[in-house]
N, C-alpha and C. Protein backbone atom coordinates (compact mmCIF):
# COMPACT_ATOMS: atom_id res chain seq x y z
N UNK A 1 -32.90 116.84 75.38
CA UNK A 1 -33.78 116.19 76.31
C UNK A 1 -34.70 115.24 75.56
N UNK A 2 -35.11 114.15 76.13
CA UNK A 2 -35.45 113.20 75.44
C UNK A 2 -37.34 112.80 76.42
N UNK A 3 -38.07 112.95 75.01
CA UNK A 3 -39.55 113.02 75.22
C UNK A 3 -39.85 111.65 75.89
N UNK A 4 -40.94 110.92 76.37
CA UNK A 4 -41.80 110.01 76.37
C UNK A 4 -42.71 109.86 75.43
N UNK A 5 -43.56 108.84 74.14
CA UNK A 5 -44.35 108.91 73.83
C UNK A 5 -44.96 108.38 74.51
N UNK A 6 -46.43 109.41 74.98
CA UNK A 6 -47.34 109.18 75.85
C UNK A 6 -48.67 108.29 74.98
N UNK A 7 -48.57 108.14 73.83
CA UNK A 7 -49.79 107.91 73.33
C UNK A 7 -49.42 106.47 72.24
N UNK A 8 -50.08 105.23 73.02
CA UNK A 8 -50.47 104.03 72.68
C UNK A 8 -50.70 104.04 71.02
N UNK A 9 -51.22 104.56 70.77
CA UNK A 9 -51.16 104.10 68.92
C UNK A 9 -50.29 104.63 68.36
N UNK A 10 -49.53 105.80 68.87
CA UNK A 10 -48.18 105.87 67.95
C UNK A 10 -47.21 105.34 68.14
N UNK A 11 -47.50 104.48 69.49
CA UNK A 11 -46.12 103.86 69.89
C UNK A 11 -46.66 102.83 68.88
N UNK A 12 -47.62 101.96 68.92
CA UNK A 12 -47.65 101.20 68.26
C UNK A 12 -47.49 100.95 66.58
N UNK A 13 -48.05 102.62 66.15
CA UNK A 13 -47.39 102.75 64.55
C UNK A 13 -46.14 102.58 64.31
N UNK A 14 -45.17 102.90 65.56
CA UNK A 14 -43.85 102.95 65.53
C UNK A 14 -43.16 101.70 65.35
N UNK A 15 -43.96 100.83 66.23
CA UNK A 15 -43.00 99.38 66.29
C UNK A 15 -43.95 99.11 64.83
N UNK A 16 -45.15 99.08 64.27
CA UNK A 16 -45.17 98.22 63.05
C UNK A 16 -44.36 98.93 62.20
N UNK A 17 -43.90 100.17 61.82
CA UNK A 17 -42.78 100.67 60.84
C UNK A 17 -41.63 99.60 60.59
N UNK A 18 -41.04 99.70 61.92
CA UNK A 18 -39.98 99.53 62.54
C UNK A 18 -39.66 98.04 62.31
N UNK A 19 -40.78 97.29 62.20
CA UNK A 19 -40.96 95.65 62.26
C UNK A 19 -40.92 95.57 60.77
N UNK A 20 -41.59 96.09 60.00
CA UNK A 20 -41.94 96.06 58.77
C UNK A 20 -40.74 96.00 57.97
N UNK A 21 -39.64 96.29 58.45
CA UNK A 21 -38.70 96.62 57.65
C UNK A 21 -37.35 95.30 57.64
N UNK A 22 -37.60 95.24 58.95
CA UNK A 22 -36.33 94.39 59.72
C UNK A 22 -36.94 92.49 59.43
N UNK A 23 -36.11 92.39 58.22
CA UNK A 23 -35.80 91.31 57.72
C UNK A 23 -35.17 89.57 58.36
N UNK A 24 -35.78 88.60 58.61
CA UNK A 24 -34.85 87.67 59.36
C UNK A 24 -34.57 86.65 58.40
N UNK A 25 -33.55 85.99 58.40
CA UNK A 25 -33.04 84.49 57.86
C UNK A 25 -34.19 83.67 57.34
N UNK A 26 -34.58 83.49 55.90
CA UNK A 26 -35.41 82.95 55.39
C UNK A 26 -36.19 83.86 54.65
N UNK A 27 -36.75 85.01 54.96
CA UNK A 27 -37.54 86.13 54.54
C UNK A 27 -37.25 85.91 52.81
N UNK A 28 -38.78 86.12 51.99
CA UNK A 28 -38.45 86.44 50.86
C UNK A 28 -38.69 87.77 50.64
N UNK A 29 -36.94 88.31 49.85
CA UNK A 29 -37.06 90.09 49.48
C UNK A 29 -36.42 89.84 48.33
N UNK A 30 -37.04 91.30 47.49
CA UNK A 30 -36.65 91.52 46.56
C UNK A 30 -35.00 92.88 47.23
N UNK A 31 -33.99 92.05 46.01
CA UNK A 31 -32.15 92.94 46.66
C UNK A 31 -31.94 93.40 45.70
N UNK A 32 -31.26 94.62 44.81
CA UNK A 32 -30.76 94.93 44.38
C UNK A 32 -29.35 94.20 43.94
N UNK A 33 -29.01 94.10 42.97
CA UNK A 33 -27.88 93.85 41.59
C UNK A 33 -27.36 94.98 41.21
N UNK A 34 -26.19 95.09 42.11
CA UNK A 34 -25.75 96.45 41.59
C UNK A 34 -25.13 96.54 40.40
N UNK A 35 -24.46 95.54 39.67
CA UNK A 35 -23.84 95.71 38.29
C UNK A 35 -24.90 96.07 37.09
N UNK A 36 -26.34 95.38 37.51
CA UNK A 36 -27.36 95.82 36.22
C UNK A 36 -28.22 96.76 37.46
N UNK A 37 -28.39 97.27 38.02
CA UNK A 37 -29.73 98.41 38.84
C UNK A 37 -30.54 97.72 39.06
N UNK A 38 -30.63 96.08 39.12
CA UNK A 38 -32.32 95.98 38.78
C UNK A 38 -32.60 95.18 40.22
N UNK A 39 -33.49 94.53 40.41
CA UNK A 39 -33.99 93.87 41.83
C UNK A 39 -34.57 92.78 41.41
N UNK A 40 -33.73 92.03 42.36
CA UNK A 40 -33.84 89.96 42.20
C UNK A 40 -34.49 89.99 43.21
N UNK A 41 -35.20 88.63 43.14
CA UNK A 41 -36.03 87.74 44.06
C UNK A 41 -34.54 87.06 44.78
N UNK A 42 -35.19 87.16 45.93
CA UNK A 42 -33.38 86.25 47.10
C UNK A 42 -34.16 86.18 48.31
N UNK A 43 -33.20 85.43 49.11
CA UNK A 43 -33.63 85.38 50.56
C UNK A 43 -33.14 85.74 51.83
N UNK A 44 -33.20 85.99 52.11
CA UNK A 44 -31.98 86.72 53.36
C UNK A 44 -31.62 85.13 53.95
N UNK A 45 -30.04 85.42 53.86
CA UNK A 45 -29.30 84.32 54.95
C UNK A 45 -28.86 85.04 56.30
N UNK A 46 -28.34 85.70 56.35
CA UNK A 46 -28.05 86.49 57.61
C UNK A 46 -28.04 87.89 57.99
N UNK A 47 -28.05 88.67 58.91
CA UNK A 47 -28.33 90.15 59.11
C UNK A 47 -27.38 90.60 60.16
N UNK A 48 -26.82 91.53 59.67
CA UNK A 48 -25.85 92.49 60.77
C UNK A 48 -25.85 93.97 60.53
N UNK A 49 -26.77 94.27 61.81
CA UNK A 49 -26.80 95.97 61.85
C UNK A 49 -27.35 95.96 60.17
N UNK A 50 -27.02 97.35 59.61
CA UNK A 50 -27.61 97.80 58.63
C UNK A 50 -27.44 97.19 57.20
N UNK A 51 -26.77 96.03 57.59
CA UNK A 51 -26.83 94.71 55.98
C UNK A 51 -27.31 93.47 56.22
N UNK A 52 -27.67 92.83 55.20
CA UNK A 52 -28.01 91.63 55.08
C UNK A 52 -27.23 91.03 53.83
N UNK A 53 -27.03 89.63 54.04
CA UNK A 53 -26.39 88.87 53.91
C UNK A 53 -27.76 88.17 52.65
N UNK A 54 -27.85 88.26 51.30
CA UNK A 54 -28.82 87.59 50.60
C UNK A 54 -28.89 86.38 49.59
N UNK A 55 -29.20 85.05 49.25
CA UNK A 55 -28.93 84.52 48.32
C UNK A 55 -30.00 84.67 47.40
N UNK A 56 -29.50 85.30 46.04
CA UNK A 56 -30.35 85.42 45.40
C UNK A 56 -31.01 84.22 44.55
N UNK A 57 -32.07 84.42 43.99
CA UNK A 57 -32.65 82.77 43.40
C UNK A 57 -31.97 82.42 42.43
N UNK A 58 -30.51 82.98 41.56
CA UNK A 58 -29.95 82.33 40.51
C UNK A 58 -28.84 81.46 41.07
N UNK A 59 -28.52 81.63 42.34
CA UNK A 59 -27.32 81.25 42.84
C UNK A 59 -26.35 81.98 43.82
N UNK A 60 -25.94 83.28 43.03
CA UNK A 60 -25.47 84.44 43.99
C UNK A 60 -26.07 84.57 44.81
N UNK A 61 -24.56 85.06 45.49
CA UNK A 61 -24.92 85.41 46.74
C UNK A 61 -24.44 86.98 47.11
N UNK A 62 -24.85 88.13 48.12
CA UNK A 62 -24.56 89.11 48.13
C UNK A 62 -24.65 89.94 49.64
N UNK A 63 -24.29 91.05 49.59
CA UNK A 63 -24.37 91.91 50.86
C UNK A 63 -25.01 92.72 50.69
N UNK A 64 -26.19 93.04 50.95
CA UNK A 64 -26.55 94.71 51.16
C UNK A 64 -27.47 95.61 51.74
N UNK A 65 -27.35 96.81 51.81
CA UNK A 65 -27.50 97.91 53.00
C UNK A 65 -29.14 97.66 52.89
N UNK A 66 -29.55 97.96 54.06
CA UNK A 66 -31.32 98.43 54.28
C UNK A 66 -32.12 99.09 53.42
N UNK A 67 -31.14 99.81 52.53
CA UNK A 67 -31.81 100.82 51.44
C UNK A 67 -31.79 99.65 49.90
N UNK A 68 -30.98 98.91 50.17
CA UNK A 68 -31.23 98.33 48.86
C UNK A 68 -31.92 96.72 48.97
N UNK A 69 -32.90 96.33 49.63
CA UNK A 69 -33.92 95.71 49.82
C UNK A 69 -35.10 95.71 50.36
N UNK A 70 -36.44 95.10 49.86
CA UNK A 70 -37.39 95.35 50.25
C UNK A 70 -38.24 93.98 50.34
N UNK A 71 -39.26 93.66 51.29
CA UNK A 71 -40.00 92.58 51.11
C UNK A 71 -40.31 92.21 49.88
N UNK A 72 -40.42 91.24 49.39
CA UNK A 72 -40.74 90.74 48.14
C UNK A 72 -42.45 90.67 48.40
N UNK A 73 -43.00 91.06 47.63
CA UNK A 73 -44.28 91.32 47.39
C UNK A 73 -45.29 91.64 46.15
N UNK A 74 -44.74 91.16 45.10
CA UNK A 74 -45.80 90.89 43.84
C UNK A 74 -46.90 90.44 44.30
N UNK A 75 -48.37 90.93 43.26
CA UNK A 75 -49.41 90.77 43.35
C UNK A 75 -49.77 90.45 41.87
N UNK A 76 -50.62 90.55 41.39
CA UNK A 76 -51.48 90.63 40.22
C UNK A 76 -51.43 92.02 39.88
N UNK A 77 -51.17 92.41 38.69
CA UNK A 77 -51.22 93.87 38.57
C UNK A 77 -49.94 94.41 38.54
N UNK A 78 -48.83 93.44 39.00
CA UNK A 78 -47.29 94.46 39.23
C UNK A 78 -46.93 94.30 38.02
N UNK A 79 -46.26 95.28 37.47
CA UNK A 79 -45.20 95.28 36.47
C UNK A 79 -43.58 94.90 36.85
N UNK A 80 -43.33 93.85 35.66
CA UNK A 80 -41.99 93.18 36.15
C UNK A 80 -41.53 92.91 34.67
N UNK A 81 -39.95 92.82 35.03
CA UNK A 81 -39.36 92.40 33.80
C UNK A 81 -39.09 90.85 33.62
N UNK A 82 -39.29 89.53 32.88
CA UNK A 82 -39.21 88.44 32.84
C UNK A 82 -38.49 87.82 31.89
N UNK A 83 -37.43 86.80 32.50
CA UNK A 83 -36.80 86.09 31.38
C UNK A 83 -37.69 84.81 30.96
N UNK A 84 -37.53 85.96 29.35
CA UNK A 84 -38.74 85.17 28.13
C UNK A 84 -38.14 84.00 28.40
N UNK A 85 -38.64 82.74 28.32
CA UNK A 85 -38.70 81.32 27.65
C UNK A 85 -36.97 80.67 28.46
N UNK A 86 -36.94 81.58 29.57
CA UNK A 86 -35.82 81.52 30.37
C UNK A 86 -34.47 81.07 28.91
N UNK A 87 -34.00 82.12 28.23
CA UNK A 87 -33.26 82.53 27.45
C UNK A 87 -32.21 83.77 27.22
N UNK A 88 -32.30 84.57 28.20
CA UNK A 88 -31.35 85.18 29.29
C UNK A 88 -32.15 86.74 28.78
N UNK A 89 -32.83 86.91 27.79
CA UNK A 89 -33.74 88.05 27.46
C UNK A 89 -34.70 88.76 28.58
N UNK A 90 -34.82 89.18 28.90
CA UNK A 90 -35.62 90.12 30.02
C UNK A 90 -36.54 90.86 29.21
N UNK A 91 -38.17 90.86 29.38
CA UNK A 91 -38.72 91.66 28.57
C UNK A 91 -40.27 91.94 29.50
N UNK A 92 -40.68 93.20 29.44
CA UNK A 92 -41.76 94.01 30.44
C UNK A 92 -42.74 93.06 30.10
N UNK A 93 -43.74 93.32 31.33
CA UNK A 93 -44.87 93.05 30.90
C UNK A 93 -45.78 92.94 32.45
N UNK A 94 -47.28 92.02 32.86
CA UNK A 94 -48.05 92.30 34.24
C UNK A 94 -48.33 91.23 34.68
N UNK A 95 -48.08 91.19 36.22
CA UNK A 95 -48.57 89.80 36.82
C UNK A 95 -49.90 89.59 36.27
N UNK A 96 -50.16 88.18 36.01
CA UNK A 96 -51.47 88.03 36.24
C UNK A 96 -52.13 87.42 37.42
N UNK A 97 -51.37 86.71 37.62
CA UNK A 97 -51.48 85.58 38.93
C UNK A 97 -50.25 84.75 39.47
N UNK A 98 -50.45 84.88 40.90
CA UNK A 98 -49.59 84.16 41.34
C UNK A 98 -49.63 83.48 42.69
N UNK A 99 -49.17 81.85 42.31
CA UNK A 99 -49.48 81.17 43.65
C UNK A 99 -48.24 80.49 43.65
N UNK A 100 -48.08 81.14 44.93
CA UNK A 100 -46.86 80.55 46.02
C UNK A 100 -44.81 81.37 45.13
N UNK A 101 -44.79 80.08 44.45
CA UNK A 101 -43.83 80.62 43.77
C UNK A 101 -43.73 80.57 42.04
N UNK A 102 -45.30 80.42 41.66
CA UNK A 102 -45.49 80.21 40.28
C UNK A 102 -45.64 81.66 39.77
N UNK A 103 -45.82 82.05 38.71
CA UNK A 103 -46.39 83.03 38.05
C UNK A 103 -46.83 82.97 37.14
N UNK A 104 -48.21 83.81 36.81
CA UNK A 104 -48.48 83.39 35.20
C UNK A 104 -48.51 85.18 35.17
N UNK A 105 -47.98 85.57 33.92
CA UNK A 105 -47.20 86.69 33.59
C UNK A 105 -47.15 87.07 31.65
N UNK A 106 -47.86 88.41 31.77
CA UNK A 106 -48.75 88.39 30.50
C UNK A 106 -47.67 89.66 29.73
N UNK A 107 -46.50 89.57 29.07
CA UNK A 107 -45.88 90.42 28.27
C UNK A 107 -46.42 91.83 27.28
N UNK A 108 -45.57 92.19 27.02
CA UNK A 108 -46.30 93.69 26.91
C UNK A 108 -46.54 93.55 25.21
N UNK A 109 -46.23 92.48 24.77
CA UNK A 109 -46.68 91.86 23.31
C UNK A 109 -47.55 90.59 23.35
N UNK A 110 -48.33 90.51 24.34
CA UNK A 110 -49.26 89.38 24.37
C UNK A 110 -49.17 88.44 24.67
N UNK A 111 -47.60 87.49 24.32
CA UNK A 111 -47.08 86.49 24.93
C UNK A 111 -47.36 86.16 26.32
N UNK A 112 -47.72 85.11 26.88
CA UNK A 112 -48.32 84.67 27.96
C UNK A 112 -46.83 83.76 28.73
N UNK A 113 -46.92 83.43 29.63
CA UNK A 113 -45.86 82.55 30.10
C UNK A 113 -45.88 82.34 31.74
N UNK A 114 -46.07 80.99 32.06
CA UNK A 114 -45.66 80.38 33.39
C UNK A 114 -45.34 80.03 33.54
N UNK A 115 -44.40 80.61 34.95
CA UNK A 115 -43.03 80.01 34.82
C UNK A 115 -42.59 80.65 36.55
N UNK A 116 -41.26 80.14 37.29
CA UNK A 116 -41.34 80.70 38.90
C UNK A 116 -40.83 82.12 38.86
N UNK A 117 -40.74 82.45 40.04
CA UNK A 117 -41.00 83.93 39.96
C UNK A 117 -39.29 84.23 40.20
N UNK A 118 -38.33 83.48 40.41
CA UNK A 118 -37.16 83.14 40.24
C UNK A 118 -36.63 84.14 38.81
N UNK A 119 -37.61 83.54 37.53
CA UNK A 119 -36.93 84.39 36.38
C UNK A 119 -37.56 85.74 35.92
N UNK A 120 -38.03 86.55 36.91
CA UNK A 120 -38.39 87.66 37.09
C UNK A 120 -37.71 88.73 37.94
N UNK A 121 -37.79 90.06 37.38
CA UNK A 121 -36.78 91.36 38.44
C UNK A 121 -37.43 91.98 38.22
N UNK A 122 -37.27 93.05 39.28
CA UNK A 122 -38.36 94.55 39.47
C UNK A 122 -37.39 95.81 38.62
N UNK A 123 -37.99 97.02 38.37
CA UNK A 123 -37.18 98.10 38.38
C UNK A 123 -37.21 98.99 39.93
N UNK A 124 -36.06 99.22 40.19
CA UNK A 124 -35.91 100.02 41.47
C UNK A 124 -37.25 100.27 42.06
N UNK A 125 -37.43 100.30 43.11
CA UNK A 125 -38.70 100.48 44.15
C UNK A 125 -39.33 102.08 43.31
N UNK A 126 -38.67 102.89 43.54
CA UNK A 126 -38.80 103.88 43.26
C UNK A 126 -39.29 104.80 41.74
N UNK A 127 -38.83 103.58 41.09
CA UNK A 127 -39.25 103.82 39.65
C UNK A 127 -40.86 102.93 39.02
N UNK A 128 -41.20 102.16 40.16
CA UNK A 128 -42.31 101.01 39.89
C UNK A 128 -43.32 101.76 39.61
């Protein structure tokens, strides 16, 4: 048997969940790379049922499930991995700032570098 929710703010927590998640054509998210684990900056091109359709910012392009993307959302403060001196090296380090699609991004050896947020990847949501 199937309830009514009678009460206005959980209906409404419900649809912002629910909204929060569901991605449209253009959206910037961070997708999963399944050959390395790690999570690219991409954009959703298209959506069907429980996949999306993503081009990621190197070029590729890819498919994948609801579980393996998330809004793209760096701040100041995130930890990310960055290709040094865009030289195909990936190395840790913390946002410092970021506007629009720039980053200035402070390595975990002091090295400083700005540069778009294109040559940057997350570690799994779950491991951040």
């Amino acid at each position: 048997m199937k309830t009514a929710i009678h009460s206005l703010p959980v209906l409404l927590l419900l649809l912002v969940a629910v909204g929060a998640s569901a991605q449209a054509p253009g959206d910037r998210v961070l997708a999963l790379w399944p050959a390395d684990g790690m999570w690219y900056p991409a954009r959703v091109e298209a959506r069907a049922g429980d996949e999306v359709q993503v081009a990621y910012d190197d070029g590729d392009v890819g498919t994948v499930r609801a579980d393996q993307f998330v809004p793209l959302h760096w701040e100041a403060g995130s930890t990310l991995q960055c290709n040094w001196r865009n030289r195909g090296r990936y190395y840790p380090g913390v946002v410092e700032r970021i506007d629009g699609e720039r980053i200035e991004f402070r390595y975990d050896d002091g090295d400083r570098e700005t540069m778009t947020i294109s040559r940057c990847r997350s570690l799994p949501p779950l491991e951040r």
